[in-house]
C-alpha atoms as a PDB file:
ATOM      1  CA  UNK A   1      31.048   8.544 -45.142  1.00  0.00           C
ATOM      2  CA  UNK A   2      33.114   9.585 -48.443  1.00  0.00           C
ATOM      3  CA  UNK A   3      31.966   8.350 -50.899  1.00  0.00           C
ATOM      4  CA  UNK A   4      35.349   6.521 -51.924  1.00  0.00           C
ATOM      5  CA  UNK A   5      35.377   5.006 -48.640  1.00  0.00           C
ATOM      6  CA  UNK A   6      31.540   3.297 -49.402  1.00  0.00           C
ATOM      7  CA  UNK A   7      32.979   2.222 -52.894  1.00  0.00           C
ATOM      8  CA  UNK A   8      35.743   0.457 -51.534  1.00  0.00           C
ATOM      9  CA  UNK A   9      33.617  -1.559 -49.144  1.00  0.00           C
ATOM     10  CA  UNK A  10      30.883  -1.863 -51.275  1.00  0.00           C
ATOM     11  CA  UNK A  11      33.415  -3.802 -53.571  1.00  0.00           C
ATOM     12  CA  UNK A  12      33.641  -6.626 -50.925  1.00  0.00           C
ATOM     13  CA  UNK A  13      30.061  -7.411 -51.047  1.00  0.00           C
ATOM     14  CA  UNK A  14      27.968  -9.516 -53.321  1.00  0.00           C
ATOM     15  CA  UNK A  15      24.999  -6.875 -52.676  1.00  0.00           C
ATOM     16  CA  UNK A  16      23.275  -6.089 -55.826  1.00  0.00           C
ATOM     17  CA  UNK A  17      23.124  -2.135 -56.892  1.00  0.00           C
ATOM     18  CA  UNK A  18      19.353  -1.560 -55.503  1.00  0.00           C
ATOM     19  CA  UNK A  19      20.957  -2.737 -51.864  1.00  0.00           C
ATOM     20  CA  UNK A  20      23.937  -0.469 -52.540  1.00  0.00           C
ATOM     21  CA  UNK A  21      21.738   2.093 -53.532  1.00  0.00           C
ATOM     22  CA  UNK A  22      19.700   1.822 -49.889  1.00  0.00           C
ATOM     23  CA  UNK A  23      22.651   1.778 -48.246  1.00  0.00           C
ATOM     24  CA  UNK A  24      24.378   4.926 -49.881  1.00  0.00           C
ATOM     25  CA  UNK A  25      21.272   7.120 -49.107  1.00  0.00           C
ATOM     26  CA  UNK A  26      22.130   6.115 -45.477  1.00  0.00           C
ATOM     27  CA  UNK A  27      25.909   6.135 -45.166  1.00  0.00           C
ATOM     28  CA  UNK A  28      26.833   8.900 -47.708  1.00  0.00           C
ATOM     29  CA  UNK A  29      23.882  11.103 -48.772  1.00  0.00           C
ATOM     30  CA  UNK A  30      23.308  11.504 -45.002  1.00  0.00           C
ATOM     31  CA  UNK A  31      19.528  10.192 -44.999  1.00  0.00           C
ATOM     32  CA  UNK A  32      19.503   8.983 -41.411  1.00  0.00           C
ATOM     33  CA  UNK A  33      15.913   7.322 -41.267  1.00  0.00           C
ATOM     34  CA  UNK A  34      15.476   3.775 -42.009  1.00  0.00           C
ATOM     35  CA  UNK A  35      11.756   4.241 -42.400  1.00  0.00           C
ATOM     36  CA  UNK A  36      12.524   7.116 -44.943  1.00  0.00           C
ATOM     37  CA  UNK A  37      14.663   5.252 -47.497  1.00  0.00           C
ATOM     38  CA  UNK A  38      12.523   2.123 -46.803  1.00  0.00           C
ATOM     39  CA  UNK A  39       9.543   4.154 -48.238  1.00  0.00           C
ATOM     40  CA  UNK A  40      11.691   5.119 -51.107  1.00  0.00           C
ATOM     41  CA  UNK A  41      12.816   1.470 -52.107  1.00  0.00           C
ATOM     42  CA  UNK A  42       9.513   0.044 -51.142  1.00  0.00           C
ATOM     43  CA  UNK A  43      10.716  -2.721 -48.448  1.00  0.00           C
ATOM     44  CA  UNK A  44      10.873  -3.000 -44.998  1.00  0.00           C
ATOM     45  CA  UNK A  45      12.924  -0.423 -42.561  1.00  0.00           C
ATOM     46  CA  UNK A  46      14.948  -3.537 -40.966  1.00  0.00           C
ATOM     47  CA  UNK A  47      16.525  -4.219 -44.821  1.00  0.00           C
ATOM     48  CA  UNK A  48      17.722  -0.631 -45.016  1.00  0.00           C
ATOM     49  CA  UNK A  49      19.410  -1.399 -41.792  1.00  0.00           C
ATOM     50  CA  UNK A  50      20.692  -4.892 -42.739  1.00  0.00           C
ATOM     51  CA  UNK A  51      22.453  -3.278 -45.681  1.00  0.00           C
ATOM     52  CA  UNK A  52      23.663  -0.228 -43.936  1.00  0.00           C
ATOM     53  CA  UNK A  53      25.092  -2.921 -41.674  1.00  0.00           C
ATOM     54  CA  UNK A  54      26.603  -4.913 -44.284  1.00  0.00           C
ATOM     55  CA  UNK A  55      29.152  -1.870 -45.554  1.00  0.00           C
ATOM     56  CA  UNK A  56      29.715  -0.687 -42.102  1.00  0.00           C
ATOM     57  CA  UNK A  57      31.211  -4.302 -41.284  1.00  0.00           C
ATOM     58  CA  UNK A  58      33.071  -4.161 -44.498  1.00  0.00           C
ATOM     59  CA  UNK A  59      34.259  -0.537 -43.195  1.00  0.00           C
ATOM     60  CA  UNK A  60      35.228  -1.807 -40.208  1.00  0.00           C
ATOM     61  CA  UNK A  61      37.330  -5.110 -41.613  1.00  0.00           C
ATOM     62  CA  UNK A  62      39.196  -2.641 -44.197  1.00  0.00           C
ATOM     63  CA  UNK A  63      39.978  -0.432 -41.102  1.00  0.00           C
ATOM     64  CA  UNK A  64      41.531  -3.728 -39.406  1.00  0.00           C
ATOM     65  CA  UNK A  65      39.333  -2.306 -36.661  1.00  0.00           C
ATOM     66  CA  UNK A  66      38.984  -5.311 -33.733  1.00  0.00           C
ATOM     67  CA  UNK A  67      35.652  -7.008 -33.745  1.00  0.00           C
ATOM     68  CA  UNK A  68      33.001  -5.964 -31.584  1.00  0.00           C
ATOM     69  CA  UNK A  69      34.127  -2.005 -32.698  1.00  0.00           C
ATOM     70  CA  UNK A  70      31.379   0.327 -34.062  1.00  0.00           C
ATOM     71  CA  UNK A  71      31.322   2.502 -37.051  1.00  0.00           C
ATOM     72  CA  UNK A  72      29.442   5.361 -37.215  1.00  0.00           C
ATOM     73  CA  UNK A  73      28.733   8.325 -39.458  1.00  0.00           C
ATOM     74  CA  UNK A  74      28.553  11.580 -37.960  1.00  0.00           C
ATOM     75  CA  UNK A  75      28.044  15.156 -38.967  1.00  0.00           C
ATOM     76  CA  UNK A  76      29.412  17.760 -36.702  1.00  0.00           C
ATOM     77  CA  UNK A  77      30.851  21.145 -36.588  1.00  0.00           C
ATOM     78  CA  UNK A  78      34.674  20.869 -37.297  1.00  0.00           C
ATOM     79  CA  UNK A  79      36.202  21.445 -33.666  1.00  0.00           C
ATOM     80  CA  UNK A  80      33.913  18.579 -32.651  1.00  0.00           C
ATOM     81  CA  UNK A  81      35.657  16.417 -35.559  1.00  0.00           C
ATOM     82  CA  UNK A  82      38.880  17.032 -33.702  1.00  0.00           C
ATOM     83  CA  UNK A  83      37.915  16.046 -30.319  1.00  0.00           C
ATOM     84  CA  UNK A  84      36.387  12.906 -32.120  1.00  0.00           C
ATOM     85  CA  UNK A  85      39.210  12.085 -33.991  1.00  0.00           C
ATOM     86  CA  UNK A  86      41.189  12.352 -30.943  1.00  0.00           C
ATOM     87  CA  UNK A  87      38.686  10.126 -28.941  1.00  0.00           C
ATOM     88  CA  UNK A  88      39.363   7.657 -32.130  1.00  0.00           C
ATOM     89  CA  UNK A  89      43.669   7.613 -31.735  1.00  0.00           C
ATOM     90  CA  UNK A  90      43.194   6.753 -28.088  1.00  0.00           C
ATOM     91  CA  UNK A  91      41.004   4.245 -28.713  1.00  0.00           C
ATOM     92  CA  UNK A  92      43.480   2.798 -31.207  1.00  0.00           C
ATOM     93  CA  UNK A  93      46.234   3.294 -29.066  1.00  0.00           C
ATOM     94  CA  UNK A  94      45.207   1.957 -25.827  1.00  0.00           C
ATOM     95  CA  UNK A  95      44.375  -1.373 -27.809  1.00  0.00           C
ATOM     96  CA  UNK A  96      47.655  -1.635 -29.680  1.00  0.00           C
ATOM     97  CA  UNK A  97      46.381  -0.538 -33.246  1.00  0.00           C
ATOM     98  CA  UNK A  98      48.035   2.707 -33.296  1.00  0.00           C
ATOM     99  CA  UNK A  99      51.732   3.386 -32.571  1.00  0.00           C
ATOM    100  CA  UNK A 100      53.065   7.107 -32.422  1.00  0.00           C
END
């Protein structure tokens, strides 16, 4: 996630900065382990997810993405980007979101 994107959603939370902080490690410095980051802050693996879950809902709202939807984070090679951002239109289009 960019970095301006986390910021943004970050902004619609009441989390305080060491919850932020777990969650960035996650979302935008690409540290994919719970456990990992939970070590780092010193609390439990299932907070690191709570938060990460927190700025991926506020992600998804700001999107105007329909409930139930998932956001993810992925790191792929760039032709694989395409075919995902593709997959992503056609998702949006076949539930009204998107208009060409």
């Amino acid at each position: 996630m960019k970095p301006t994107d986390f910021d943004r959603a970050a902004a619609r939370t009441r989390m305080r900065p060491r919850s932020l902080a777990m969650a960035r490690r996650y979302l935008v410095d690409g540290v994919t382990n719970y456990a990992a980051i939970a070590r780092e802050f010193k609390v439990h693996p299932t907070t690191v997810e709570e938060k990460v879950r927190t700025i991926r809902r506020e992600v998804r709202l700001l999107a105007g993405a329909p409930t139930g939807w998932a956001v993810k984070t992925v790191v792929v090679p760039p032709i694989v980007a395409v075919k995902i951002d593709r997959l992503r239109d056609e998702a949006w289009r076949d539930a009204g979101l998107l208009v060409d």
